[in-house]
C-alpha atoms as a PDB file:
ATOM      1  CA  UNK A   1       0.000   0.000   0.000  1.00  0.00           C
ATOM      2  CA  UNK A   2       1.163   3.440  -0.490  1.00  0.00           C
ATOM      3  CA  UNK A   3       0.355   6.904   1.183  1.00  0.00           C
ATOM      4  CA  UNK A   4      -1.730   8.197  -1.515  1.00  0.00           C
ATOM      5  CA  UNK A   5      -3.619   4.292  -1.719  1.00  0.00           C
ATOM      6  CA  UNK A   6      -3.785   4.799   2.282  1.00  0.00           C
ATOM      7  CA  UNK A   7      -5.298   8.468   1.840  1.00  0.00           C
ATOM      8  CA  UNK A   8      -7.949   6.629  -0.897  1.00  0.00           C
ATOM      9  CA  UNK A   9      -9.317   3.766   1.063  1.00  0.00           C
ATOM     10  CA  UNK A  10      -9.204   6.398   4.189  1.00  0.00           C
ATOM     11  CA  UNK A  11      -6.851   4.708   5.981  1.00  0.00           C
ATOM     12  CA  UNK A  12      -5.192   7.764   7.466  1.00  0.00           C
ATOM     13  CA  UNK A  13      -3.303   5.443  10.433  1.00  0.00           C
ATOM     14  CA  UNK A  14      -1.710   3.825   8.080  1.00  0.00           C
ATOM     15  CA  UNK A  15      -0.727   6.893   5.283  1.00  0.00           C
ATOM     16  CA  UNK A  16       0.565   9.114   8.566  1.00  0.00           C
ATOM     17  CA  UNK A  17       3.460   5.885   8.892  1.00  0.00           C
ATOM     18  CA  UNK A  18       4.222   6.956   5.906  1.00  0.00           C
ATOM     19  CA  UNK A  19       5.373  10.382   7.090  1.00  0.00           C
ATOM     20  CA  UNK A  20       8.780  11.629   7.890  1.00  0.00           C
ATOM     21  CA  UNK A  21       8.400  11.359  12.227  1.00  0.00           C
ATOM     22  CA  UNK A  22       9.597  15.081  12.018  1.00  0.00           C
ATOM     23  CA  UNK A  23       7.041  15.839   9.776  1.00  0.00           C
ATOM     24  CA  UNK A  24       5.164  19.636  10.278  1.00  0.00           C
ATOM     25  CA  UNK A  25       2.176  20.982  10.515  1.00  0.00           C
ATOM     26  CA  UNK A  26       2.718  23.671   7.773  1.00  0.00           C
ATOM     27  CA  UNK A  27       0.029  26.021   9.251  1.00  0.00           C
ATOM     28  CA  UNK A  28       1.494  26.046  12.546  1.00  0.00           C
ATOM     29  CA  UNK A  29       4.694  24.779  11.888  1.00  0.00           C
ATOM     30  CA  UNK A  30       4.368  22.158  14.935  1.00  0.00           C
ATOM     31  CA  UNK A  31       5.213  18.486  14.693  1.00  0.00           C
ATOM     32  CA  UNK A  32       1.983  16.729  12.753  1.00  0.00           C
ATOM     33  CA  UNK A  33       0.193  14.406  15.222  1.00  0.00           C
ATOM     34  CA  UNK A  34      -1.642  11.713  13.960  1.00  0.00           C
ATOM     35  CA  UNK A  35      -4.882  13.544  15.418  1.00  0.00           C
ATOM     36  CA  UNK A  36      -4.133  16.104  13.819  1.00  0.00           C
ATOM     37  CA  UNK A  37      -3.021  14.809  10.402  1.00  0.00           C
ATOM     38  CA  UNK A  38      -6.410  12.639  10.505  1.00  0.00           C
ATOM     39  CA  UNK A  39      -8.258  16.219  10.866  1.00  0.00           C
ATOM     40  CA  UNK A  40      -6.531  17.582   7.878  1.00  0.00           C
ATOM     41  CA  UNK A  41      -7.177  14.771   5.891  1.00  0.00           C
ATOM     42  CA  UNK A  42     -10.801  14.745   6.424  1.00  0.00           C
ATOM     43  CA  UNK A  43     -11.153  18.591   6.009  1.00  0.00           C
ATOM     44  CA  UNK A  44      -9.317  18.445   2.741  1.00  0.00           C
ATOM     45  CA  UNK A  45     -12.334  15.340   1.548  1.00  0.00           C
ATOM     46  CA  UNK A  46     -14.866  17.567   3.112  1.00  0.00           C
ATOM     47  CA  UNK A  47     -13.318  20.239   1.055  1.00  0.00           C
ATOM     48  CA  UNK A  48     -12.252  18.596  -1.941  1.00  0.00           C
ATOM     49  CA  UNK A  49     -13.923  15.223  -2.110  1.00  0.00           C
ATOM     50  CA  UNK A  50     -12.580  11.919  -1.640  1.00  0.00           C
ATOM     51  CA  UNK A  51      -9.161  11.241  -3.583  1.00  0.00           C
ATOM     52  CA  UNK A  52     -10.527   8.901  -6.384  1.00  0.00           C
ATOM     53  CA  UNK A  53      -7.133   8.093  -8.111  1.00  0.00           C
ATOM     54  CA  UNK A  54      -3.669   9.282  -7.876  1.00  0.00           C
ATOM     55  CA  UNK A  55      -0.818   9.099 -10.846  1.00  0.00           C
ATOM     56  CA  UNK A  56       2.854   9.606 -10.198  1.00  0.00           C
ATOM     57  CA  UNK A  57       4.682  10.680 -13.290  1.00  0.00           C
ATOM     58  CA  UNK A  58       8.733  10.616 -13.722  1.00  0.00           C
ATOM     59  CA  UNK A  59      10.235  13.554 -15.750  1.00  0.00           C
ATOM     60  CA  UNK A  60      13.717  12.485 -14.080  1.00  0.00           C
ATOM     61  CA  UNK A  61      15.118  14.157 -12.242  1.00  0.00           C
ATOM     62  CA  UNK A  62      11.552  15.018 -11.105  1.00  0.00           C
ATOM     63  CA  UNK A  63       8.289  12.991  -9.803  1.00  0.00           C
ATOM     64  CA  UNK A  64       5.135  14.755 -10.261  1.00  0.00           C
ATOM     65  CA  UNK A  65       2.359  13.153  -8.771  1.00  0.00           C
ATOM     66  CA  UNK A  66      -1.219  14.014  -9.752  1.00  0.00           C
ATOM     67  CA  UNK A  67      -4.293  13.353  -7.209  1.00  0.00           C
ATOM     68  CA  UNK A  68      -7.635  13.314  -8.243  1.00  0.00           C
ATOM     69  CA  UNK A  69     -10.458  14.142  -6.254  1.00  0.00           C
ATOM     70  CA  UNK A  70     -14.153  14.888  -6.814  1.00  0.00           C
ATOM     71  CA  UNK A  71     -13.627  18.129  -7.774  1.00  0.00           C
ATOM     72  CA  UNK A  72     -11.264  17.686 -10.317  1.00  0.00           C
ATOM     73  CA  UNK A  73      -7.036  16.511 -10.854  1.00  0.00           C
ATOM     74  CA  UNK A  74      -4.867  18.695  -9.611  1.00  0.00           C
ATOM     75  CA  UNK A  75      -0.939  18.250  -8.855  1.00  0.00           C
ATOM     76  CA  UNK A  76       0.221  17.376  -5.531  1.00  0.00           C
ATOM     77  CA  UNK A  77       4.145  18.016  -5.592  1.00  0.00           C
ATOM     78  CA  UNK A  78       7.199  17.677  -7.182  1.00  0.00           C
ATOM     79  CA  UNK A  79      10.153  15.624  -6.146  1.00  0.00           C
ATOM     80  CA  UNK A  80      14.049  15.853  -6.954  1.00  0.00           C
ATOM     81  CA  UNK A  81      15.080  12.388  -6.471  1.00  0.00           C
ATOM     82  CA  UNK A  82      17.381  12.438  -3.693  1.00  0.00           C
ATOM     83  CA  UNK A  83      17.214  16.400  -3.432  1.00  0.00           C
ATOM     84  CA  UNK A  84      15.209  19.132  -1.844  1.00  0.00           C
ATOM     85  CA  UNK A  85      13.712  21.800  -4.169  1.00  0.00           C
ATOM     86  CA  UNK A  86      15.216  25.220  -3.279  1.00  0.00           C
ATOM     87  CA  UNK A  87      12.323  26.962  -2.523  1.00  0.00           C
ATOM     88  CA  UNK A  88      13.666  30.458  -4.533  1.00  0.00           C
ATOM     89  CA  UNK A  89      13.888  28.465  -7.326  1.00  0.00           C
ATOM     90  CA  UNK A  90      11.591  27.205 -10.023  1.00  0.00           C
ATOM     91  CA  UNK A  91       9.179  24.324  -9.020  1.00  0.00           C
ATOM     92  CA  UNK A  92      10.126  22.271 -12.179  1.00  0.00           C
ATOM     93  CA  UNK A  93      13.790  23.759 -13.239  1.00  0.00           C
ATOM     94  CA  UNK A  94      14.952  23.364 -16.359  1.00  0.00           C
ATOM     95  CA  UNK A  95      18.573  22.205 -15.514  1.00  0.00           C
ATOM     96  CA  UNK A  96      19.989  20.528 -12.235  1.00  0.00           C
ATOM     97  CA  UNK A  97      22.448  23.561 -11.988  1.00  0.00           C
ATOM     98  CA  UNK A  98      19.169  24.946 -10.277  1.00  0.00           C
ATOM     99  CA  UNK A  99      19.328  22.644  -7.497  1.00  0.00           C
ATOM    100  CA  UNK A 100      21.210  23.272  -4.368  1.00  0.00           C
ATOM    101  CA  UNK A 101      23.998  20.624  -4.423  1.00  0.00           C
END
């Protein structure tokens, strides 16, 4: 199973495992709880709609994976294989000399 199949079949236990343990609440920028990852998760259906599929799509050296909910696909993030984006750069750069080494 994988986070976004875990986030589908509302299995929100088992997507938060998933989750880096120092992982943040971004809002409040304190460690994510399970009770309170479970909230987001059902405020972002309640919002949103159930997810209903999810694609990941490699465009090395990038992943972008595409979640699809009730009210439509939209993208869900980009990832450098083995590197963090710098955030003052480009979401999808053109060349790797945009990534921090």
């Amino acid at each position: 199973m994988s986070y976004y199949q875990a986030l589908q079949d509302h299995k929100y236990s088992a997507a938060y495992a998933y989750l880096d343990a120092n992982a943040t609440d971004t809002t409040t920028g304190q460690q994510l709880t399970l009770q309170v990852f479970i909230q987001i998760a059902q405020q972002s259906e309640n919002m949103g709609g159930p997810v209903s599929s999810f694609h990941a799509t490699a465009y090395p050296p990038l992943v972008v994976v595409t979640v699809s909910r009730s009210g439509g696909p939209y993208h869900v993030d980009n990832y450098l294989a083995g590197q963090d984006l710098d955030p003052e750069e480009d979401q999808y750069p053109e060349k790797p000399s945009k990534r921090k080494s």
